[in-house]
C-alpha atoms as a PDB file:
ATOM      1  CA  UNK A   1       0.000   0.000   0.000  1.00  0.00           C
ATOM      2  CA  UNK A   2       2.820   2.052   0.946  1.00  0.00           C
ATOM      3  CA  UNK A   3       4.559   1.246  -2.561  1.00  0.00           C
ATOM      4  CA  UNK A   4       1.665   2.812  -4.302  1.00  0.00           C
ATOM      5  CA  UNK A   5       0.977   5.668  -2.150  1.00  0.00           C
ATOM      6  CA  UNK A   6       5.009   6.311  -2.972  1.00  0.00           C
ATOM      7  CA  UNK A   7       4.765   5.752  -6.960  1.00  0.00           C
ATOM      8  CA  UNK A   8       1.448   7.908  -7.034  1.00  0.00           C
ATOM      9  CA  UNK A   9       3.179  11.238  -5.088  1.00  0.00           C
ATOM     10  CA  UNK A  10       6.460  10.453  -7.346  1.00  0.00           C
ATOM     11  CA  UNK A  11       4.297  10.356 -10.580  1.00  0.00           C
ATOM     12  CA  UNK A  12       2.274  14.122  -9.461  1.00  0.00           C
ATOM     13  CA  UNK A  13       5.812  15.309  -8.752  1.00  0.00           C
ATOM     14  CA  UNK A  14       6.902  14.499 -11.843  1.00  0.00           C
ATOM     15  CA  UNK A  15       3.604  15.645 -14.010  1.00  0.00           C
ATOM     16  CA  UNK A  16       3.490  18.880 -12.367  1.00  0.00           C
ATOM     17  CA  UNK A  17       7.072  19.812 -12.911  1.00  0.00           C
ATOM     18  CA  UNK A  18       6.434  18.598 -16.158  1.00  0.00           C
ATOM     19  CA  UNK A  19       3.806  20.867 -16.137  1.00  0.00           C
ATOM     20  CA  UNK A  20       5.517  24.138 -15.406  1.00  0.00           C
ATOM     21  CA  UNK A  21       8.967  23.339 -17.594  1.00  0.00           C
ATOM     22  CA  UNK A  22       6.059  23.701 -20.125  1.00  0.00           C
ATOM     23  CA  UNK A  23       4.861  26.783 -19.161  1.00  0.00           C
ATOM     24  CA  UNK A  24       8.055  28.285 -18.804  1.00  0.00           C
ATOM     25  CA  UNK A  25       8.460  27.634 -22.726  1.00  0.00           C
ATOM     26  CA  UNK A  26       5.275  29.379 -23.642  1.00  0.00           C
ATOM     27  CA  UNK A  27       4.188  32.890 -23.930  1.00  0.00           C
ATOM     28  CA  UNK A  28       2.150  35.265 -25.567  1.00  0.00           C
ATOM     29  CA  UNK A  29       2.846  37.793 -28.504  1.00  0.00           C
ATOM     30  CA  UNK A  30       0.439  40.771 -28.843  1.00  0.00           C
ATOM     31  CA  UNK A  31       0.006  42.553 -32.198  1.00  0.00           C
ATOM     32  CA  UNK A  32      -1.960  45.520 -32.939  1.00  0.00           C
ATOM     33  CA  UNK A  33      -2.360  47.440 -36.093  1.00  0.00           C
ATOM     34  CA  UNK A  34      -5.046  49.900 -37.690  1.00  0.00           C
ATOM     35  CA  UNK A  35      -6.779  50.138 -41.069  1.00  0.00           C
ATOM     36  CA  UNK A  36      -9.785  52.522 -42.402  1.00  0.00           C
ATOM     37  CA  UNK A  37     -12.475  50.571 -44.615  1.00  0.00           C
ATOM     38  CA  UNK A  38     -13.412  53.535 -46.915  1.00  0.00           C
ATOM     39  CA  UNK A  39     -16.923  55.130 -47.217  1.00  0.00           C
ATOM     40  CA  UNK A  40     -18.981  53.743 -49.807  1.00  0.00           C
ATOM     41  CA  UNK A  41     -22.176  51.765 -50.991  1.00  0.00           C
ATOM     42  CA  UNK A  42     -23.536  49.063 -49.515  1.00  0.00           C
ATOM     43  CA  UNK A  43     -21.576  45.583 -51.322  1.00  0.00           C
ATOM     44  CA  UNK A  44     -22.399  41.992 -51.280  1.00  0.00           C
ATOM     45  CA  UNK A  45     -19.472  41.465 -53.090  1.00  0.00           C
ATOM     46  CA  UNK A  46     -15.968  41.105 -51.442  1.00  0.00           C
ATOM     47  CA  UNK A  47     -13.637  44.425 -51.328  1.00  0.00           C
ATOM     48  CA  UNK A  48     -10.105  44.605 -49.949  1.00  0.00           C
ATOM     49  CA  UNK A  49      -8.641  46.445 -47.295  1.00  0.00           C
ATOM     50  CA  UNK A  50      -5.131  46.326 -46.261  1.00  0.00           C
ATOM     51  CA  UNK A  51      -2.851  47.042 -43.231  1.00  0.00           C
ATOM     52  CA  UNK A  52       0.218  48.697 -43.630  1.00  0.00           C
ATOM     53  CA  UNK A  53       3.027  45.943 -42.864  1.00  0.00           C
ATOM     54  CA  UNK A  54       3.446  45.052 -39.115  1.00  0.00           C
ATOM     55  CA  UNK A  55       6.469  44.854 -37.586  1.00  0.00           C
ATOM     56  CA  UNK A  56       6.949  41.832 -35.257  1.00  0.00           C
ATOM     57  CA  UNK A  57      10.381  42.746 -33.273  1.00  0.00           C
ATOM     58  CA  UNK A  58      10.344  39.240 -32.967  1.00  0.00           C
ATOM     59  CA  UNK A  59      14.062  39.125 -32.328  1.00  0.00           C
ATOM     60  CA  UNK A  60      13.491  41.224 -29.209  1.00  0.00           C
ATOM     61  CA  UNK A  61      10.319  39.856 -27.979  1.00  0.00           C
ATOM     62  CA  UNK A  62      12.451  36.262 -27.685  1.00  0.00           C
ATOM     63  CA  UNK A  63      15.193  37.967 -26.243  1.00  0.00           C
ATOM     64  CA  UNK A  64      13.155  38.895 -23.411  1.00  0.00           C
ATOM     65  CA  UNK A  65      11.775  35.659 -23.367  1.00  0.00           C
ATOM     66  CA  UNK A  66      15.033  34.111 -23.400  1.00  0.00           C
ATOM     67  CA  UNK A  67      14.528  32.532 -26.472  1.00  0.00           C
ATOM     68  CA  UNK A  68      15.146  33.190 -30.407  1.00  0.00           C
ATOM     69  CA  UNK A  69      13.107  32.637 -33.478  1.00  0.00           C
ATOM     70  CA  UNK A  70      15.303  29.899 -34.068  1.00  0.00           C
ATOM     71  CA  UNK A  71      14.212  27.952 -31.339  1.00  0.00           C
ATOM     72  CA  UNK A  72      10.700  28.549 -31.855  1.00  0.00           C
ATOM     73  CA  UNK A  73       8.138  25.352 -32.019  1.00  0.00           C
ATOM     74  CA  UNK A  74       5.068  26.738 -32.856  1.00  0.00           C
ATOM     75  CA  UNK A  75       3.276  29.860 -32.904  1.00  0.00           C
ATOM     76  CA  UNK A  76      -0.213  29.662 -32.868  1.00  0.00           C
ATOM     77  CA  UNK A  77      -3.693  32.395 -33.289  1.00  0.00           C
ATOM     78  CA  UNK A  78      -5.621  32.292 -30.240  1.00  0.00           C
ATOM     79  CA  UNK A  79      -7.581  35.515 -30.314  1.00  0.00           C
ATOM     80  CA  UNK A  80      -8.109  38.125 -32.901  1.00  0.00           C
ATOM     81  CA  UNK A  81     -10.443  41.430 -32.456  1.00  0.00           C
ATOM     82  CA  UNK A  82     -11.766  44.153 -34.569  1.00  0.00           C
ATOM     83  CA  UNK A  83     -12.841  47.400 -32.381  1.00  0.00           C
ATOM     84  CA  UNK A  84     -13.966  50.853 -33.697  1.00  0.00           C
ATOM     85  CA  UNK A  85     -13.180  53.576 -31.485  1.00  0.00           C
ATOM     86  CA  UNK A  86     -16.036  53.738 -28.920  1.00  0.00           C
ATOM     87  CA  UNK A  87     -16.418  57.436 -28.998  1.00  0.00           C
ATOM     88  CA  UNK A  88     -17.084  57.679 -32.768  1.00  0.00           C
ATOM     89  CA  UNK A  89     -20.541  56.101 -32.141  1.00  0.00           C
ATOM     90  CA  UNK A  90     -19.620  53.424 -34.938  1.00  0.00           C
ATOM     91  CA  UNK A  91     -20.567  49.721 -34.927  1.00  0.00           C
ATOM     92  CA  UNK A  92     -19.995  46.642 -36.704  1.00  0.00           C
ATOM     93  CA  UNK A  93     -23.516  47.014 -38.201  1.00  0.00           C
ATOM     94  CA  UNK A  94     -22.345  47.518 -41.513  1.00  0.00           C
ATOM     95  CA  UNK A  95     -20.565  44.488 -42.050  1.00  0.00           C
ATOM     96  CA  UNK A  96     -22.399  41.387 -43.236  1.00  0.00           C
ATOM     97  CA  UNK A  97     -19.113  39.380 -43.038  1.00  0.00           C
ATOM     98  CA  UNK A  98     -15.517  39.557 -42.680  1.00  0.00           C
ATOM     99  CA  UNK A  99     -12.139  37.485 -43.379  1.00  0.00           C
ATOM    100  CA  UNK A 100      -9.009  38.295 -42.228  1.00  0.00           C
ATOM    101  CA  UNK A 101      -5.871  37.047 -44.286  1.00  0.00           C
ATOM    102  CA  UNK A 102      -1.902  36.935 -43.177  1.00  0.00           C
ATOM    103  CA  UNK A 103       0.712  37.656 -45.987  1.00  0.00           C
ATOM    104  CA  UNK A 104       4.585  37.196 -45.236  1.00  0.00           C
ATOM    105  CA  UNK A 105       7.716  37.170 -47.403  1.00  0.00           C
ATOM    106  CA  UNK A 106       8.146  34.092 -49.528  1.00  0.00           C
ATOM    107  CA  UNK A 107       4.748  32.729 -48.078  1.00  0.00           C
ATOM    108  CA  UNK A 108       1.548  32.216 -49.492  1.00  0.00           C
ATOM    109  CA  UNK A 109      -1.268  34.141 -48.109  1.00  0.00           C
ATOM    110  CA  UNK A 110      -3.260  32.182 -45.468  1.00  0.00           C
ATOM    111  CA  UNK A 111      -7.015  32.423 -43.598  1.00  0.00           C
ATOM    112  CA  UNK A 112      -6.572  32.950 -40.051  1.00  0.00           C
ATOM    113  CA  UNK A 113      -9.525  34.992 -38.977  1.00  0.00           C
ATOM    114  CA  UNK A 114     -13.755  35.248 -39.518  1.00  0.00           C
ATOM    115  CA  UNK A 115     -17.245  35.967 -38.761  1.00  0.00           C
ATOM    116  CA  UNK A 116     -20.167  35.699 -41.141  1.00  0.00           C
ATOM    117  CA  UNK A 117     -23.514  36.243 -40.681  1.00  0.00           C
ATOM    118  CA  UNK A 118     -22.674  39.239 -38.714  1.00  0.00           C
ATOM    119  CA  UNK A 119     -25.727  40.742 -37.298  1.00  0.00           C
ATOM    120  CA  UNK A 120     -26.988  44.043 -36.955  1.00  0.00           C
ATOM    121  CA  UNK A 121     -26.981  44.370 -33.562  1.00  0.00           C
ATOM    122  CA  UNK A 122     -23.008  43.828 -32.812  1.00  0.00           C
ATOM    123  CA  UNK A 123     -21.656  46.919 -30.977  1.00  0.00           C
ATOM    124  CA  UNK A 124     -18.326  47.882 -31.604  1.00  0.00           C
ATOM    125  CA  UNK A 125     -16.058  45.124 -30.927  1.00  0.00           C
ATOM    126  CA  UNK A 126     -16.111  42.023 -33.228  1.00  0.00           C
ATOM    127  CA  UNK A 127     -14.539  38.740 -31.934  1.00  0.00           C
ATOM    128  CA  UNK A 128     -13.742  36.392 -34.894  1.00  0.00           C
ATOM    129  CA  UNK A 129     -12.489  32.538 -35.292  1.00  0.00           C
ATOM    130  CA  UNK A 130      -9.399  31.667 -35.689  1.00  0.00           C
ATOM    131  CA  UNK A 131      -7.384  29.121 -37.556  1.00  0.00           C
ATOM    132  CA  UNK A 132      -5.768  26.617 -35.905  1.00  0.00           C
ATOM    133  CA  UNK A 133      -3.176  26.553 -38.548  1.00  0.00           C
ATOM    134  CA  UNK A 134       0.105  26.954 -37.727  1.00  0.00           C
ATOM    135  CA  UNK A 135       1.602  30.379 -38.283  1.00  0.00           C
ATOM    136  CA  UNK A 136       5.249  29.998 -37.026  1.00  0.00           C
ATOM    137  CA  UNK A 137       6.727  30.909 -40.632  1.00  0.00           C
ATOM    138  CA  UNK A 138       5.142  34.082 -40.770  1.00  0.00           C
ATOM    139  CA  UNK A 139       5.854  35.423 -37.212  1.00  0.00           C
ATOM    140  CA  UNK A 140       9.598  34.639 -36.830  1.00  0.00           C
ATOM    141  CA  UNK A 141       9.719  37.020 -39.749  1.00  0.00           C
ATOM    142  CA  UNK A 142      10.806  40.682 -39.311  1.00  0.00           C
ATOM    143  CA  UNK A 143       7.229  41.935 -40.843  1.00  0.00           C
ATOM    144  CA  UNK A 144       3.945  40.448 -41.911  1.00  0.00           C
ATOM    145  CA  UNK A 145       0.581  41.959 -43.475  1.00  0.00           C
ATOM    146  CA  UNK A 146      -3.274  41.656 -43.271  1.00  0.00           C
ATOM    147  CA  UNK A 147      -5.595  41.304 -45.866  1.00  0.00           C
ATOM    148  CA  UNK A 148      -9.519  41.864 -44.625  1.00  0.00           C
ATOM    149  CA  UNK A 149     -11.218  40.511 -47.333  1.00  0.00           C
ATOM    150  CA  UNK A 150     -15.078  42.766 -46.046  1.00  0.00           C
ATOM    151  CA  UNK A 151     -18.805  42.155 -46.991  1.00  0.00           C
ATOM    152  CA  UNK A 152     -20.853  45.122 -46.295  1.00  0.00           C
ATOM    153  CA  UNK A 153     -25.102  45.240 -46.085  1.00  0.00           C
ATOM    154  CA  UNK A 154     -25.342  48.587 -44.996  1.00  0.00           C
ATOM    155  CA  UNK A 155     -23.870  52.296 -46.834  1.00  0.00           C
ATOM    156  CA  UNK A 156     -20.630  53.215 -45.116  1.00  0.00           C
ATOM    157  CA  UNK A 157     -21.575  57.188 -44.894  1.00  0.00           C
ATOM    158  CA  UNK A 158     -17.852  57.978 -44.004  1.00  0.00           C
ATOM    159  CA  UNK A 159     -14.721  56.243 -43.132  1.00  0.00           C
ATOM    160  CA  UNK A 160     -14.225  53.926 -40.464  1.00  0.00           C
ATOM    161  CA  UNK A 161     -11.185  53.644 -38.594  1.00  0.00           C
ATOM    162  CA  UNK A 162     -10.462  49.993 -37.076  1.00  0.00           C
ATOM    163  CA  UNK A 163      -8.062  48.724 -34.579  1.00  0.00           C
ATOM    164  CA  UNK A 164      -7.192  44.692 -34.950  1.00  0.00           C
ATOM    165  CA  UNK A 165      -6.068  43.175 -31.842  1.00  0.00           C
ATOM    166  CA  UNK A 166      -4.403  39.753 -32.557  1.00  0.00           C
ATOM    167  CA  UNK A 167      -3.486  37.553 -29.281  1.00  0.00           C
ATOM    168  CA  UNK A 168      -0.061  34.695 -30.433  1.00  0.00           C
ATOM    169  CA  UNK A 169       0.445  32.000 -28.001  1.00  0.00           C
ATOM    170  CA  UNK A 170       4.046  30.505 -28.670  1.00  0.00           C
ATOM    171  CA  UNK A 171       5.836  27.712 -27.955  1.00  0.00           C
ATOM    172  CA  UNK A 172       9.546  27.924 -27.859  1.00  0.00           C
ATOM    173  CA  UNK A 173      12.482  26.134 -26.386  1.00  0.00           C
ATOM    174  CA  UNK A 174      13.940  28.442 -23.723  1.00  0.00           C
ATOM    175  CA  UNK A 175      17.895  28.124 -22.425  1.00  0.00           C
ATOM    176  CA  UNK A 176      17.796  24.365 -23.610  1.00  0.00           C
ATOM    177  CA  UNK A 177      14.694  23.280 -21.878  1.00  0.00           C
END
């Protein structure tokens, strides 16, 4: 009885230092970035609208993490939001739906964000899926842009300014570990 009370403990010891060593090699990378979708009429068919390129400082945000890019396992989307700014009175009402594209040097363009079916009464924040995709070949990269790739069912009367707030988890080996 003893014996198994022993191998149990040893076996929670080990799984929850496991555990943390884990956590130690993961952390978060925030992103932010603005755009304007342009005034216009009311489209069911797709328009563009770009971001200007986003730099990722990725070799300092490792650095502090005592990482590097080339140590990096995986980098992963787990959160990605639109917002208008809240004293401008706009919403998302315009928008019947939305997708959100990632562009990088020598990489083809990928999905990694979307909502359709938007409805009318969204205020001004808009959470969207994400891809589970893995995105570590365009984040160790010095810059990366967005794509929105918008669906409108309402007249945009004047431009709209939006913030996109993108949420990284990533997984890297840290001083050996």
């Amino acid at each position: 009885m003893k014996i198994g009370l022993y191998c149990l403990m040893g076996f929670l010891l080990v799984f929850s230092s496991c555990k943390k060593l884990a956590e130690l090699t993961q952390f978060n990378l925030n992103y932010n970035t603005e755009t304007t979708i342009q005034a216009g009429p009311a489209s069911n068919l797709p328009f563009d609208v770009f971001t200007p390129e986003i730099t990722t400082a990725s070799e300092s945000e490792y650095e502090g993490k005592k990482t590097s890019k080339n140590l990096v396992q995986s980098i992963l989307l787990r959160k990605l939001v639109l917002k208008t700014d809240q004293n401008s009175g706009r919403t998302f009402d315009f928008l019947n739906s939305i997708k959100i594209y990632i562009a990088a040097n020598g990489k083809p363009e990928l999905l990694i964000a979307w909502k359709e079916g938007i409805p009318d009464t969204i205020g001004n924040e808009l959470a969207l899926e994400c891809t589970t995709e893995e995105l570590k070949d365009y984040l160790v990269q010095d810059k990366y842009k967005l794509r929105l790739e918008v669906k409108t069912d309402k007249i945009v009367n004047q431009d709209i300014k939006i913030r996109i707030e993108s949420l990284f988890r990533v997984d890297a080996k840290i001083l050996g570990l």
